[in-house]
PDB file of N, CA and C in Angstrom:
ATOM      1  N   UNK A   1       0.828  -1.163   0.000  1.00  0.00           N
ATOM      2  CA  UNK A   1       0.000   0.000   0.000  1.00  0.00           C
ATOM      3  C   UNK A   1       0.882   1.239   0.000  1.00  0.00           C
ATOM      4  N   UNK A   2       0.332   1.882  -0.773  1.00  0.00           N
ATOM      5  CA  UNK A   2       0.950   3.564  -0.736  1.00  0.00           C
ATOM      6  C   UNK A   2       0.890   3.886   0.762  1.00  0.00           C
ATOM      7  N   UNK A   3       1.502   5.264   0.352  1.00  0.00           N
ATOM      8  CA  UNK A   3       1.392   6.303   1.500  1.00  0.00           C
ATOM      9  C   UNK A   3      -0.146   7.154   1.494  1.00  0.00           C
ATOM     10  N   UNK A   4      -0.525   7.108   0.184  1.00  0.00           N
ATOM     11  CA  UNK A   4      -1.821   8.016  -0.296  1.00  0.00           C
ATOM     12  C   UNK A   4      -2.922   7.338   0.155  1.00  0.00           C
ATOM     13  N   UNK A   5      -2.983   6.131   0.066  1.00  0.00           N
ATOM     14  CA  UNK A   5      -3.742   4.965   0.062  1.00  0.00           C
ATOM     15  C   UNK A   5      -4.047   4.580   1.835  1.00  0.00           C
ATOM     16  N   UNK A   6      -2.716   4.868   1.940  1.00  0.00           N
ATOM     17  CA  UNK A   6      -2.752   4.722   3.746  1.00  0.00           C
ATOM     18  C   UNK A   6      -3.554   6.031   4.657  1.00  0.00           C
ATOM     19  N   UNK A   7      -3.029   6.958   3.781  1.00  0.00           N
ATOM     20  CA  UNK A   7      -3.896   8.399   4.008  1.00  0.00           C
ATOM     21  C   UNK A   7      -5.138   8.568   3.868  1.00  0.00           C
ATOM     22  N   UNK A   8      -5.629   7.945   2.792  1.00  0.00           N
ATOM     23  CA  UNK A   8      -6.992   7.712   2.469  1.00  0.00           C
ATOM     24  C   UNK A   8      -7.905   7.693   3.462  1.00  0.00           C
ATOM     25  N   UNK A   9      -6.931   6.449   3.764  1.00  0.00           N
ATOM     26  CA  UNK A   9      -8.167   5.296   4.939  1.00  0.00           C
ATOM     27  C   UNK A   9      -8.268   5.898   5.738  1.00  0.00           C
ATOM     28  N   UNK A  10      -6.947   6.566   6.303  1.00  0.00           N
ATOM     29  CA  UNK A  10      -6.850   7.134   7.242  1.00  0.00           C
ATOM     30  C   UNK A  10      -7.866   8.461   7.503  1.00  0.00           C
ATOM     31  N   UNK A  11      -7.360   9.027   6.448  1.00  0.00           N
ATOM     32  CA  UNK A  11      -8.525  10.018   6.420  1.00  0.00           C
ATOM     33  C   UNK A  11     -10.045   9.629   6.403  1.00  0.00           C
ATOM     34  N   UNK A  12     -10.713   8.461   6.099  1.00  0.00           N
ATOM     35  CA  UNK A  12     -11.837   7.880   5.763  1.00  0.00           C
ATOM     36  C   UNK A  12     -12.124   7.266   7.233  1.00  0.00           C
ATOM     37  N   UNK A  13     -11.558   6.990   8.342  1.00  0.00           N
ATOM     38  CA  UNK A  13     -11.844   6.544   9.143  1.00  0.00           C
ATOM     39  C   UNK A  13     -11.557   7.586  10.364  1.00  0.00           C
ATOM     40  N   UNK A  14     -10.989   8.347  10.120  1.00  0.00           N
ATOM     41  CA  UNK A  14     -11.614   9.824  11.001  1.00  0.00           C
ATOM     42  C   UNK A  14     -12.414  10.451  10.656  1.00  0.00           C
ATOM     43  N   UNK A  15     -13.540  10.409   9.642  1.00  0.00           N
ATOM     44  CA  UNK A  15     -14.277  11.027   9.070  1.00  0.00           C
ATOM     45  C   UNK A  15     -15.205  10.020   9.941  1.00  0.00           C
ATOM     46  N   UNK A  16     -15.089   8.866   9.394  1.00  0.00           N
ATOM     47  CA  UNK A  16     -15.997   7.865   9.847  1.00  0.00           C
ATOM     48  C   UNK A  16     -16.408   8.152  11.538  1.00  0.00           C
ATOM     49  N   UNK A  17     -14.913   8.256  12.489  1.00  0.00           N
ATOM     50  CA  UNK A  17     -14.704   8.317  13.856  1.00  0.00           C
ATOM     51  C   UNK A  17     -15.760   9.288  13.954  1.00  0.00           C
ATOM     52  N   UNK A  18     -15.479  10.451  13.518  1.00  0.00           N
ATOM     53  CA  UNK A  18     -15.690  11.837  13.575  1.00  0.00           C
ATOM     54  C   UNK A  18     -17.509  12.013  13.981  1.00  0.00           C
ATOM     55  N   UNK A  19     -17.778  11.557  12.427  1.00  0.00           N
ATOM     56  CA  UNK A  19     -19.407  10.903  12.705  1.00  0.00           C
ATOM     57  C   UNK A  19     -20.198  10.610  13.774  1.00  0.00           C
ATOM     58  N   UNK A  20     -19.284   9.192  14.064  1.00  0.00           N
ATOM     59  CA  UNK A  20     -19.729   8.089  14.984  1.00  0.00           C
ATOM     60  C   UNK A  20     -19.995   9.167  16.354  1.00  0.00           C
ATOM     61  N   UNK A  21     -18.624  10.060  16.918  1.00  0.00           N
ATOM     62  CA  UNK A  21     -18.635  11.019  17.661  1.00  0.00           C
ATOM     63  C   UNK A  21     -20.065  11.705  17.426  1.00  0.00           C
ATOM     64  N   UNK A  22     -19.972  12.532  16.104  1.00  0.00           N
ATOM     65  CA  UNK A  22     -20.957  13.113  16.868  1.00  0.00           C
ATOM     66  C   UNK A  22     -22.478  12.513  17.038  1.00  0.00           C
ATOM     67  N   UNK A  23     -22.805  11.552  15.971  1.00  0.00           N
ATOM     68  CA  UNK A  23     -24.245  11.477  16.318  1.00  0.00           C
ATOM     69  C   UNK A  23     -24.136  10.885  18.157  1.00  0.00           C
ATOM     70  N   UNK A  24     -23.010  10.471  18.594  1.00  0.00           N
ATOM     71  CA  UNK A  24     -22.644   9.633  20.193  1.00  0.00           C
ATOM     72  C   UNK A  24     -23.304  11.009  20.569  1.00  0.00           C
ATOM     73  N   UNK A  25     -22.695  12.021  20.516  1.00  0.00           N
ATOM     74  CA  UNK A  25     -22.798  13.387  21.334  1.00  0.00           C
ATOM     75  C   UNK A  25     -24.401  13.931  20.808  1.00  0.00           C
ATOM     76  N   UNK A  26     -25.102  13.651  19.961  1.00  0.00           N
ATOM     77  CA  UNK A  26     -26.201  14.142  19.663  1.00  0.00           C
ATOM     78  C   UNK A  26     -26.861  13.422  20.214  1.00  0.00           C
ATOM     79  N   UNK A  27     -27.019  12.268  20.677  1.00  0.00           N
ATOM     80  CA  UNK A  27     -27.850  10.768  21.288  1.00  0.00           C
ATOM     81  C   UNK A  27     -27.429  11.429  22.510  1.00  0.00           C
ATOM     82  N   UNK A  28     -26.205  11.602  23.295  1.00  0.00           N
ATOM     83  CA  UNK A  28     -25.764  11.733  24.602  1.00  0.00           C
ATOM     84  C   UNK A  28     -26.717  13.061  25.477  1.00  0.00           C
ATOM     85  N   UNK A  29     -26.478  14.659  24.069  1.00  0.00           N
ATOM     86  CA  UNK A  29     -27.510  15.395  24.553  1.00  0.00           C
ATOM     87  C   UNK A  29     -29.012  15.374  24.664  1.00  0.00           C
ATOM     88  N   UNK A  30     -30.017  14.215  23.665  1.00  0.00           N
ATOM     89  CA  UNK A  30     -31.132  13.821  23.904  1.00  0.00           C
ATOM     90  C   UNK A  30     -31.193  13.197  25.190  1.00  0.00           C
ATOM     91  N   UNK A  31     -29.962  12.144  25.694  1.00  0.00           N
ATOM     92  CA  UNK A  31     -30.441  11.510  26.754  1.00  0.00           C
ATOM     93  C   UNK A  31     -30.593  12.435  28.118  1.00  0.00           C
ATOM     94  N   UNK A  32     -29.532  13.164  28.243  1.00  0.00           N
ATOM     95  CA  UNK A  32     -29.871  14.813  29.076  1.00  0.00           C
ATOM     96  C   UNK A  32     -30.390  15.373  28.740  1.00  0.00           C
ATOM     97  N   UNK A  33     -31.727  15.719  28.234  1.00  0.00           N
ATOM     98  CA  UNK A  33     -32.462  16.358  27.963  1.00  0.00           C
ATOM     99  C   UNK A  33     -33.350  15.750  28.819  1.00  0.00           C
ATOM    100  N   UNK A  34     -33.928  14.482  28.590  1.00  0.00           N
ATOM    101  CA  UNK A  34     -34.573  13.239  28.830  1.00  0.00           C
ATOM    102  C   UNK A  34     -34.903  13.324  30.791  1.00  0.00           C
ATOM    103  N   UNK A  35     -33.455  13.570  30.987  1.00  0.00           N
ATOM    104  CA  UNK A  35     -33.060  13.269  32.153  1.00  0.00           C
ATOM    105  C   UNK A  35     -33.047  14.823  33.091  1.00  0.00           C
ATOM    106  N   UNK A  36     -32.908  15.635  32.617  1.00  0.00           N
ATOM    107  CA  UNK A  36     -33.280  17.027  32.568  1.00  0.00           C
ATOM    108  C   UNK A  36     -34.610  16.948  33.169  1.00  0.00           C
ATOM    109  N   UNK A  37     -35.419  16.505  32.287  1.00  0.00           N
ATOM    110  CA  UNK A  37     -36.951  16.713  32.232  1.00  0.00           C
ATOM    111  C   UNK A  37     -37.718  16.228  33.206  1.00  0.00           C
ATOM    112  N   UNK A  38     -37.048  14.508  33.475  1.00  0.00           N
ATOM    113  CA  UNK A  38     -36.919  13.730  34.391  1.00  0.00           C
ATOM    114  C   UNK A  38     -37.243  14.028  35.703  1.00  0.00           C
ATOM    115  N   UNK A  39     -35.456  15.061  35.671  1.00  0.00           N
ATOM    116  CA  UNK A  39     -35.074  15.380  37.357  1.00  0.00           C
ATOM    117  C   UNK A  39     -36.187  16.632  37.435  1.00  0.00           C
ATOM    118  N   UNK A  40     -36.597  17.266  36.472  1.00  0.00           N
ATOM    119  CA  UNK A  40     -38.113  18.593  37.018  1.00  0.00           C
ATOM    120  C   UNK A  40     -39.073  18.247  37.095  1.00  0.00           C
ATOM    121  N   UNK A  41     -39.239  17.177  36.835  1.00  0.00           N
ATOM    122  CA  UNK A  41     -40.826  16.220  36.982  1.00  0.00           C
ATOM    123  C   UNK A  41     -40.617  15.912  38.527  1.00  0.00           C
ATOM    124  N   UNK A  42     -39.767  15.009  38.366  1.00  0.00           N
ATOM    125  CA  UNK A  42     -39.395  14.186  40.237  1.00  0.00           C
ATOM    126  C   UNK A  42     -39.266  15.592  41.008  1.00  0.00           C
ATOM    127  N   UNK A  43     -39.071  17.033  40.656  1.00  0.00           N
ATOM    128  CA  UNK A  43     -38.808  17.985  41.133  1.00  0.00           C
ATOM    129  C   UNK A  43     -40.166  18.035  41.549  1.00  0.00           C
ATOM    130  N   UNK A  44     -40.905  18.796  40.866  1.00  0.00           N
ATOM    131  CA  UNK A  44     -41.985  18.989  41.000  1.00  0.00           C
ATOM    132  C   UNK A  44     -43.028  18.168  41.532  1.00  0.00           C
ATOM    133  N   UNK A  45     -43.198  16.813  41.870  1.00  0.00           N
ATOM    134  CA  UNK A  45     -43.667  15.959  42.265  1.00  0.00           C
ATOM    135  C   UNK A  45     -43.539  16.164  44.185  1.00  0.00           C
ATOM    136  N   UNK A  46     -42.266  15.988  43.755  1.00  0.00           N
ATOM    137  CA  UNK A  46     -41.767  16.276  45.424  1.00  0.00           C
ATOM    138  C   UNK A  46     -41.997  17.563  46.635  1.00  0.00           C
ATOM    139  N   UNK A  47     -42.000  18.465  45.539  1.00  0.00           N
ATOM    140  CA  UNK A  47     -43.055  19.732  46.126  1.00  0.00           C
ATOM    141  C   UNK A  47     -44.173  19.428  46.710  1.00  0.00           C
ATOM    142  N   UNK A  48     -44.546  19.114  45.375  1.00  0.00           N
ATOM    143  CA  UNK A  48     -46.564  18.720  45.567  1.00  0.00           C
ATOM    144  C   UNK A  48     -46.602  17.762  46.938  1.00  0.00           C
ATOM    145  N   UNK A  49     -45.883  16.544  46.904  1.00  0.00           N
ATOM    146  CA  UNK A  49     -45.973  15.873  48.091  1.00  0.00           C
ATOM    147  C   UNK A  49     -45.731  16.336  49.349  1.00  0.00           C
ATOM    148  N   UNK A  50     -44.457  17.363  49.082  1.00  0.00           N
ATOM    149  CA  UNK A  50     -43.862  18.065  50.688  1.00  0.00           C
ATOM    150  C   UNK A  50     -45.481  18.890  51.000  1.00  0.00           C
ATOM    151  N   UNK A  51     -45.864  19.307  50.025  1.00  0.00           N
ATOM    152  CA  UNK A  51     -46.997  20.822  50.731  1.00  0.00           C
ATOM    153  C   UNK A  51     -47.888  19.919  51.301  1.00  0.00           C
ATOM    154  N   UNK A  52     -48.301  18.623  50.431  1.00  0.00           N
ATOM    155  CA  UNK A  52     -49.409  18.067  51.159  1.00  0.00           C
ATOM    156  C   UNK A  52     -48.992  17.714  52.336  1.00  0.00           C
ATOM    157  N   UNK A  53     -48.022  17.040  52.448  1.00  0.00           N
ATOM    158  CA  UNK A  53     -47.366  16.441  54.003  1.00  0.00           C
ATOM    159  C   UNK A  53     -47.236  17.368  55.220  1.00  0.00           C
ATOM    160  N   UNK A  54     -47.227  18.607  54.635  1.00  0.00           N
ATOM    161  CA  UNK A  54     -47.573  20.044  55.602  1.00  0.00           C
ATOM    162  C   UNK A  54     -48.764  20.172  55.980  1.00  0.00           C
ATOM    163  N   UNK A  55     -49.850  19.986  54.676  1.00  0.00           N
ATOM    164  CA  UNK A  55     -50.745  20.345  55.182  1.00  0.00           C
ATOM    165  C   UNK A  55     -51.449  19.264  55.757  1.00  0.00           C
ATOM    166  N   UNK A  56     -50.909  18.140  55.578  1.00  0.00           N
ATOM    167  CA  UNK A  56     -51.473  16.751  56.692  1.00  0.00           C
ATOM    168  C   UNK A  56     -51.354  16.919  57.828  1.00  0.00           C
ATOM    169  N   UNK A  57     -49.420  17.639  58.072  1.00  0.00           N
ATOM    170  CA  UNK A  57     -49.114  18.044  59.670  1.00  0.00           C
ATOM    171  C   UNK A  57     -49.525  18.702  60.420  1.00  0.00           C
ATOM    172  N   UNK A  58     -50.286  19.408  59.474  1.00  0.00           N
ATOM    173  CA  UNK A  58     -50.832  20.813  60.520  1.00  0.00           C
ATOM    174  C   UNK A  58     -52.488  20.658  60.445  1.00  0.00           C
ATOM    175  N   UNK A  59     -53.210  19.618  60.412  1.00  0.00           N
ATOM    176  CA  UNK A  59     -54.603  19.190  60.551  1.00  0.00           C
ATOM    177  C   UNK A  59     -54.461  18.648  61.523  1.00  0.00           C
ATOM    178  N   UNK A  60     -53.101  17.246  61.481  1.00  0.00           N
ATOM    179  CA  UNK A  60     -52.918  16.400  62.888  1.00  0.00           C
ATOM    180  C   UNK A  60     -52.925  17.084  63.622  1.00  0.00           C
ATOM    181  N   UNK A  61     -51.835  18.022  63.453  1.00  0.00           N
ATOM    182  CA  UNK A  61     -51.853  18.869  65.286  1.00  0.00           C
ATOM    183  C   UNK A  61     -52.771  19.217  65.652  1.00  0.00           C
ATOM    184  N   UNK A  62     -53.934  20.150  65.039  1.00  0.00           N
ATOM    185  CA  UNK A  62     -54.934  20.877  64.615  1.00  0.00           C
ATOM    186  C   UNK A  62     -55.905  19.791  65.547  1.00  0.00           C
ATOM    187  N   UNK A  63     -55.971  18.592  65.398  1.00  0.00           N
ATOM    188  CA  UNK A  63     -56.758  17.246  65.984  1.00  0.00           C
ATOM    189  C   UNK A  63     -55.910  17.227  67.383  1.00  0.00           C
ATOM    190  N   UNK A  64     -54.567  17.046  67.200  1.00  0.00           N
ATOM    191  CA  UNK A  64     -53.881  16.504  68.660  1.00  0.00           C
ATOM    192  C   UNK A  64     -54.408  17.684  69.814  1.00  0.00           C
ATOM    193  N   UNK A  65     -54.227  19.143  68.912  1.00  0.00           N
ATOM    194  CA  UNK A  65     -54.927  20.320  69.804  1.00  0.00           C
ATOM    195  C   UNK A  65     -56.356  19.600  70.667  1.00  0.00           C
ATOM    196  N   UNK A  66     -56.558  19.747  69.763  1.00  0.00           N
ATOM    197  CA  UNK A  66     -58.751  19.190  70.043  1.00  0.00           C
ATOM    198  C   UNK A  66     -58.509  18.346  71.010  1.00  0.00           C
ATOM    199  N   UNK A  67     -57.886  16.990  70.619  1.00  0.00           N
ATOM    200  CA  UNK A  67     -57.702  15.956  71.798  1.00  0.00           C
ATOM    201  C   UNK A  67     -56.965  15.941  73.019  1.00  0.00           C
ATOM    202  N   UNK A  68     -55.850  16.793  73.320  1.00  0.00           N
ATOM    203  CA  UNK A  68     -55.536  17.453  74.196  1.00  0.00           C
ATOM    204  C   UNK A  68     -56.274  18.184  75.574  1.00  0.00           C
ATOM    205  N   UNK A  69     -57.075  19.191  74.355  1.00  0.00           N
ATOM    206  CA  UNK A  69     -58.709  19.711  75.468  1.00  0.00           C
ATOM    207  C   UNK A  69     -59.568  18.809  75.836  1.00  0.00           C
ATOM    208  N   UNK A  70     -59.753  18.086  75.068  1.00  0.00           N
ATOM    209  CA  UNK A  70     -60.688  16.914  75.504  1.00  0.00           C
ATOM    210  C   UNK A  70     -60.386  16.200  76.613  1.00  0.00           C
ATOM    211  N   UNK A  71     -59.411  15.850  76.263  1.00  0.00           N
ATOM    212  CA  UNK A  71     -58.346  15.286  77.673  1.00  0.00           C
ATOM    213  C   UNK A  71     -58.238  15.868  79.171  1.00  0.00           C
ATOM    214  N   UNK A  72     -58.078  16.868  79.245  1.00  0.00           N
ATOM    215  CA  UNK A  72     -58.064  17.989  80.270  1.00  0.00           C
ATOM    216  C   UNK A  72     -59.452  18.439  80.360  1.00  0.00           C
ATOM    217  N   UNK A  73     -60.588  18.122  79.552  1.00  0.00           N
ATOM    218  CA  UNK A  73     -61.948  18.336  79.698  1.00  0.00           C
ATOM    219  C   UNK A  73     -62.358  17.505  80.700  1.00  0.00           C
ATOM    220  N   UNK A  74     -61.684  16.144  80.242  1.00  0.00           N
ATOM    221  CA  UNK A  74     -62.027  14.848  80.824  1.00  0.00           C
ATOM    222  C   UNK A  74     -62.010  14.446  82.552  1.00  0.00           C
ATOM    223  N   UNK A  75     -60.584  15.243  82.212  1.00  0.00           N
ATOM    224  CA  UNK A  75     -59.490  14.963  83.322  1.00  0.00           C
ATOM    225  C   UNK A  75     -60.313  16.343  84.686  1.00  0.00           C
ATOM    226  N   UNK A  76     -60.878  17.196  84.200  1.00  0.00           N
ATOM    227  CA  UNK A  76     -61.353  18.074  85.377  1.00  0.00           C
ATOM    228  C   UNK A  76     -62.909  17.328  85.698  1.00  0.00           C
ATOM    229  N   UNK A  77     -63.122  17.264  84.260  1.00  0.00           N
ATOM    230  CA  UNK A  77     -64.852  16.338  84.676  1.00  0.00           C
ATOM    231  C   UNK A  77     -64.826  14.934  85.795  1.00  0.00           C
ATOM    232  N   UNK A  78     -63.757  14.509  85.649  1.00  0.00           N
ATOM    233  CA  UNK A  78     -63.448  13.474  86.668  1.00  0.00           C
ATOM    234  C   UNK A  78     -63.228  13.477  88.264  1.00  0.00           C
ATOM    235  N   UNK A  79     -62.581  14.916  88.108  1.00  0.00           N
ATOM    236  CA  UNK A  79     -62.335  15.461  89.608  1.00  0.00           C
ATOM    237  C   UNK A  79     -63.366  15.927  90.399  1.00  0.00           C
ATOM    238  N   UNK A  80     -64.305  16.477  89.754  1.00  0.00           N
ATOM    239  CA  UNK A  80     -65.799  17.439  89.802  1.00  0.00           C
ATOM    240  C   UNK A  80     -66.552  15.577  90.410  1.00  0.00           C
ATOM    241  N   UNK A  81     -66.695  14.873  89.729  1.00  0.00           N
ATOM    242  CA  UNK A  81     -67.443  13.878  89.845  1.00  0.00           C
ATOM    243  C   UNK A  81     -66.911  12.917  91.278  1.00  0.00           C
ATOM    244  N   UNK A  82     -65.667  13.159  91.229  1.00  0.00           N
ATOM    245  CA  UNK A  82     -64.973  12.346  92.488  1.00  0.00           C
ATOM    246  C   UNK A  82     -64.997  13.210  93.454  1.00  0.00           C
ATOM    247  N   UNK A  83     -65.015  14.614  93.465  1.00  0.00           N
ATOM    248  CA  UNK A  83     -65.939  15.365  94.743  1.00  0.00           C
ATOM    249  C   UNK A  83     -67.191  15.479  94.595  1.00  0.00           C
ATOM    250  N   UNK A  84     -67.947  15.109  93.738  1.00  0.00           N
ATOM    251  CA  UNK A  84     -69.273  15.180  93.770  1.00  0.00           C
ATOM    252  C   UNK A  84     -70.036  14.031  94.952  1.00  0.00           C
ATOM    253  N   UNK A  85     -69.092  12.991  94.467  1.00  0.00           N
ATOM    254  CA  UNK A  85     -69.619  11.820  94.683  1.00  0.00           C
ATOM    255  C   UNK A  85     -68.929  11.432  96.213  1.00  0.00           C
ATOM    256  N   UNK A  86     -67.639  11.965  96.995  1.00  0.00           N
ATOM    257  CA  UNK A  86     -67.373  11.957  97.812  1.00  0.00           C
ATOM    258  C   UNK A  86     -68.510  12.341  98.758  1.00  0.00           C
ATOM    259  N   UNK A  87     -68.409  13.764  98.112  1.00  0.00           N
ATOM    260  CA  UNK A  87     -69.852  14.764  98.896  1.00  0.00           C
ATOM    261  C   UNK A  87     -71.377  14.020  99.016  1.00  0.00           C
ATOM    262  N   UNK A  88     -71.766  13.615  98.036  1.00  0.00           N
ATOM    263  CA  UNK A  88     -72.512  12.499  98.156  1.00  0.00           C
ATOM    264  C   UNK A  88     -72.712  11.396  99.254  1.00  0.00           C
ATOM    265  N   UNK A  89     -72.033  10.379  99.639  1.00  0.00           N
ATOM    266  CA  UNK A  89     -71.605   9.711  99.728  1.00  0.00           C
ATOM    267  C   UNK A  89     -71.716   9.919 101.437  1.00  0.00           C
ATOM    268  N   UNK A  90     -71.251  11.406 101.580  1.00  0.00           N
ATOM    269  CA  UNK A  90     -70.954  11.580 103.067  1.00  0.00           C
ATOM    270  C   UNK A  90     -71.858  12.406 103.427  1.00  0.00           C
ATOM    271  N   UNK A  91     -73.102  12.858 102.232  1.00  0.00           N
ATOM    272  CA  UNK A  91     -74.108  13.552 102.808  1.00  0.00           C
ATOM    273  C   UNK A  91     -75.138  12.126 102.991  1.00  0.00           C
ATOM    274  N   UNK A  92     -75.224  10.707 102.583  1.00  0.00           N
ATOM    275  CA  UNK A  92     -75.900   9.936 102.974  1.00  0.00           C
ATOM    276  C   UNK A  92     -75.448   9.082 103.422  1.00  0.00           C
ATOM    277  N   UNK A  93     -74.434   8.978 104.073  1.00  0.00           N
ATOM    278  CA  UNK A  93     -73.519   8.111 105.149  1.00  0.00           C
ATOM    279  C   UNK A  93     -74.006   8.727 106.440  1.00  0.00           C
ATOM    280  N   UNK A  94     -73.815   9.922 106.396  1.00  0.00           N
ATOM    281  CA  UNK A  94     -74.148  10.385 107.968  1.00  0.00           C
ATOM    282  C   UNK A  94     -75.392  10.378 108.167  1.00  0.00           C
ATOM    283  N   UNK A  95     -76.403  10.272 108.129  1.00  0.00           N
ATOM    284  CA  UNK A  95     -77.513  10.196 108.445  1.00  0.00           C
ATOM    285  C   UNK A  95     -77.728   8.772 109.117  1.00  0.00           C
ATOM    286  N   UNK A  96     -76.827   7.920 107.931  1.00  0.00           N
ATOM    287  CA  UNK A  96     -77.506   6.565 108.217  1.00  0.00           C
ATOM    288  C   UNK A  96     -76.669   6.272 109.480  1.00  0.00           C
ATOM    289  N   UNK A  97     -75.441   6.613 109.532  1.00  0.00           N
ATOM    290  CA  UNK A  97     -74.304   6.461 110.614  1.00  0.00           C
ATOM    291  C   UNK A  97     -75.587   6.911 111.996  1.00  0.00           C
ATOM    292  N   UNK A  98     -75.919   8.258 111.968  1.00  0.00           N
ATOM    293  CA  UNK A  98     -76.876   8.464 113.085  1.00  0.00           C
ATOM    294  C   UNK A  98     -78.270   7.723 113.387  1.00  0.00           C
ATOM    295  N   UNK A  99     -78.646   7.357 112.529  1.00  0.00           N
ATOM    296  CA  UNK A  99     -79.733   6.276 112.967  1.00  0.00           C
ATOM    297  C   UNK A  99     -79.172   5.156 113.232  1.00  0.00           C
ATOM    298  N   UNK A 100     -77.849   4.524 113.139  1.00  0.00           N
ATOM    299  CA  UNK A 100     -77.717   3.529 113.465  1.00  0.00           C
ATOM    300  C   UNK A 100     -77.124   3.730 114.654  1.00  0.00           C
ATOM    301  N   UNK A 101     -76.344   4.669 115.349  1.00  0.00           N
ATOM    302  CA  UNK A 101     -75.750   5.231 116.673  1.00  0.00           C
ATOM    303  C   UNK A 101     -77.074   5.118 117.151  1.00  0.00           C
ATOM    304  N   UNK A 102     -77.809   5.525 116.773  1.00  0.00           N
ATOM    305  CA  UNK A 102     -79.736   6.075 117.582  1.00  0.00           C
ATOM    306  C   UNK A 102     -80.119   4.174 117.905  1.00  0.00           C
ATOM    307  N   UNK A 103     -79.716   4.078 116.723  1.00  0.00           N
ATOM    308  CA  UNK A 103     -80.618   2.244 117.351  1.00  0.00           C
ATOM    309  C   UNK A 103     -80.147   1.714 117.948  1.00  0.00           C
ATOM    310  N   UNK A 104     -78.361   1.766 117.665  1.00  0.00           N
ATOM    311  CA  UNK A 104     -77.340   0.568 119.014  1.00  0.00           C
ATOM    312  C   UNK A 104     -77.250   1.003 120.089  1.00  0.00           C
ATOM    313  N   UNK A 105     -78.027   2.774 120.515  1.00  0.00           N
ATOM    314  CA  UNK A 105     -78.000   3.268 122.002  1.00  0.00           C
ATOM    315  C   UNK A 105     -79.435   3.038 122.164  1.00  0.00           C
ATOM    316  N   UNK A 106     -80.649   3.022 121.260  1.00  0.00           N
ATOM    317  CA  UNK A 106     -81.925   2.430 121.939  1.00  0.00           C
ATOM    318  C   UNK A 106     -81.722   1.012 122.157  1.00  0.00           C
ATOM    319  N   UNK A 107     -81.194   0.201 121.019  1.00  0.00           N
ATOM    320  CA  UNK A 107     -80.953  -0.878 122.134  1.00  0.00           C
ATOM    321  C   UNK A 107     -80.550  -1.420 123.228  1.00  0.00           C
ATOM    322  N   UNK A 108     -79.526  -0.853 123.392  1.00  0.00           N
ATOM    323  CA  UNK A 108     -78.566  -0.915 124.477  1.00  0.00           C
ATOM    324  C   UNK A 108     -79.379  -0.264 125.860  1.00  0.00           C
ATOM    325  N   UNK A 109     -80.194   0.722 125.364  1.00  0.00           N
ATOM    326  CA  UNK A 109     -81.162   1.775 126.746  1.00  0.00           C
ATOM    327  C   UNK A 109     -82.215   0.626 126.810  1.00  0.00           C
ATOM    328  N   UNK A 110     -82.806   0.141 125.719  1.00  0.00           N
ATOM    329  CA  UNK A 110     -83.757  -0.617 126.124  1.00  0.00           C
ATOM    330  C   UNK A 110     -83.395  -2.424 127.121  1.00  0.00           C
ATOM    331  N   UNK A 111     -82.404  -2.799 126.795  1.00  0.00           N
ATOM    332  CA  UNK A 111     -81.994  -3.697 127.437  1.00  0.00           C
ATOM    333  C   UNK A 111     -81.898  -3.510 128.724  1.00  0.00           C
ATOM    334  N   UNK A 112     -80.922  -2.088 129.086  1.00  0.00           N
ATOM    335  CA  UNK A 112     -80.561  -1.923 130.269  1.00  0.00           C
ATOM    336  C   UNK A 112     -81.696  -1.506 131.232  1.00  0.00           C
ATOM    337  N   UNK A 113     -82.706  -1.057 130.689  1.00  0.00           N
ATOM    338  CA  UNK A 113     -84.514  -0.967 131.329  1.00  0.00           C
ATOM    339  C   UNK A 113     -85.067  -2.270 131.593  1.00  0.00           C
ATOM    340  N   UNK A 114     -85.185  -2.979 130.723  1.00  0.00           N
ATOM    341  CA  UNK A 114     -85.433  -4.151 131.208  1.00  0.00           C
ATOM    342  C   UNK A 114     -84.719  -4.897 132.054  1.00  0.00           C
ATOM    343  N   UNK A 115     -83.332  -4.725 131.909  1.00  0.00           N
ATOM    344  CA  UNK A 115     -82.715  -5.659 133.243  1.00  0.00           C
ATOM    345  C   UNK A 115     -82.958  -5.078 134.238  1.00  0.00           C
ATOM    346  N   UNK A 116     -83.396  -3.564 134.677  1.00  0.00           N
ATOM    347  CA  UNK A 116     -83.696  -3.184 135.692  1.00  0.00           C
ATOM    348  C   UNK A 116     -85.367  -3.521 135.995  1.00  0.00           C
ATOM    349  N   UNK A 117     -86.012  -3.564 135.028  1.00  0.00           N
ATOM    350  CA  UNK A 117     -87.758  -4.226 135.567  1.00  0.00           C
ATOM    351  C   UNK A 117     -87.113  -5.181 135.906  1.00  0.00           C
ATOM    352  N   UNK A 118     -86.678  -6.367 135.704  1.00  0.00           N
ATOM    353  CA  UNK A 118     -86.638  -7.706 136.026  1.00  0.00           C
ATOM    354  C   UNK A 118     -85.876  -7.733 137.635  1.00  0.00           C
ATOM    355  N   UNK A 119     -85.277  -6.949 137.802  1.00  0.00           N
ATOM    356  CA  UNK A 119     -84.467  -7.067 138.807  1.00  0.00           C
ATOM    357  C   UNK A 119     -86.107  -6.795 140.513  1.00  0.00           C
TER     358      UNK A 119
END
């Protein structure tokens, strides 16, 4: 083979290279493009999800608030009822406490009357 001949090819296969390059680099910038588009989609997606996840967080609390009061609603209504019911309890205890003091001293008076008739 020549030198011309060797040149040829040579030249014919950097042309060829050359090509191959660029459509590589024209395919390479479609695929970043692709991927571009990609990463602003997943961008944008992830927004949308963060705001909702905000605005999920701040309903929960919004509820944990509510249930909180409820709680402490609960929690005083309980105390009210356990002095209610104390008070209760000792406004009809004592009465009965005194009629029964009243009956174990009439009994006791009435016994001790009779052991004195009998005597």
């Amino acid at each position: 083979m020549t030198i011309e001949v060797i040149a040829a090819i040579s030249a014919l296969m950097s042309l060829v290279v050359t090509f191959l390059a660029l459509s590589t680099i024209k395919k390479a910038s479609t695929i970043v493009k692709y991927l571009d588009r990609a990463v602003q989609e997943l961008r944008d997606e992830l927004v949308k999800v963060s705001e909702s996840a905000t605005g999920t967080l701040k309903i929960t609390n919004l509820e944990l608030d509510k249930l909180d009061d409820l709680i402490d609603t609960t929690m005083s209504a309980t105390e009210v009822l356990n002095t209610t019911s104390k008070g209760a309890l000792r406004t009809i205890n004592a009465p009965i406490r005194r009629i029964r003091a009243i009956s174990v001293g009439s009994k006791a008076a009435v016994s001790v009357f009779r052991r004195k008739r009998e005597r």
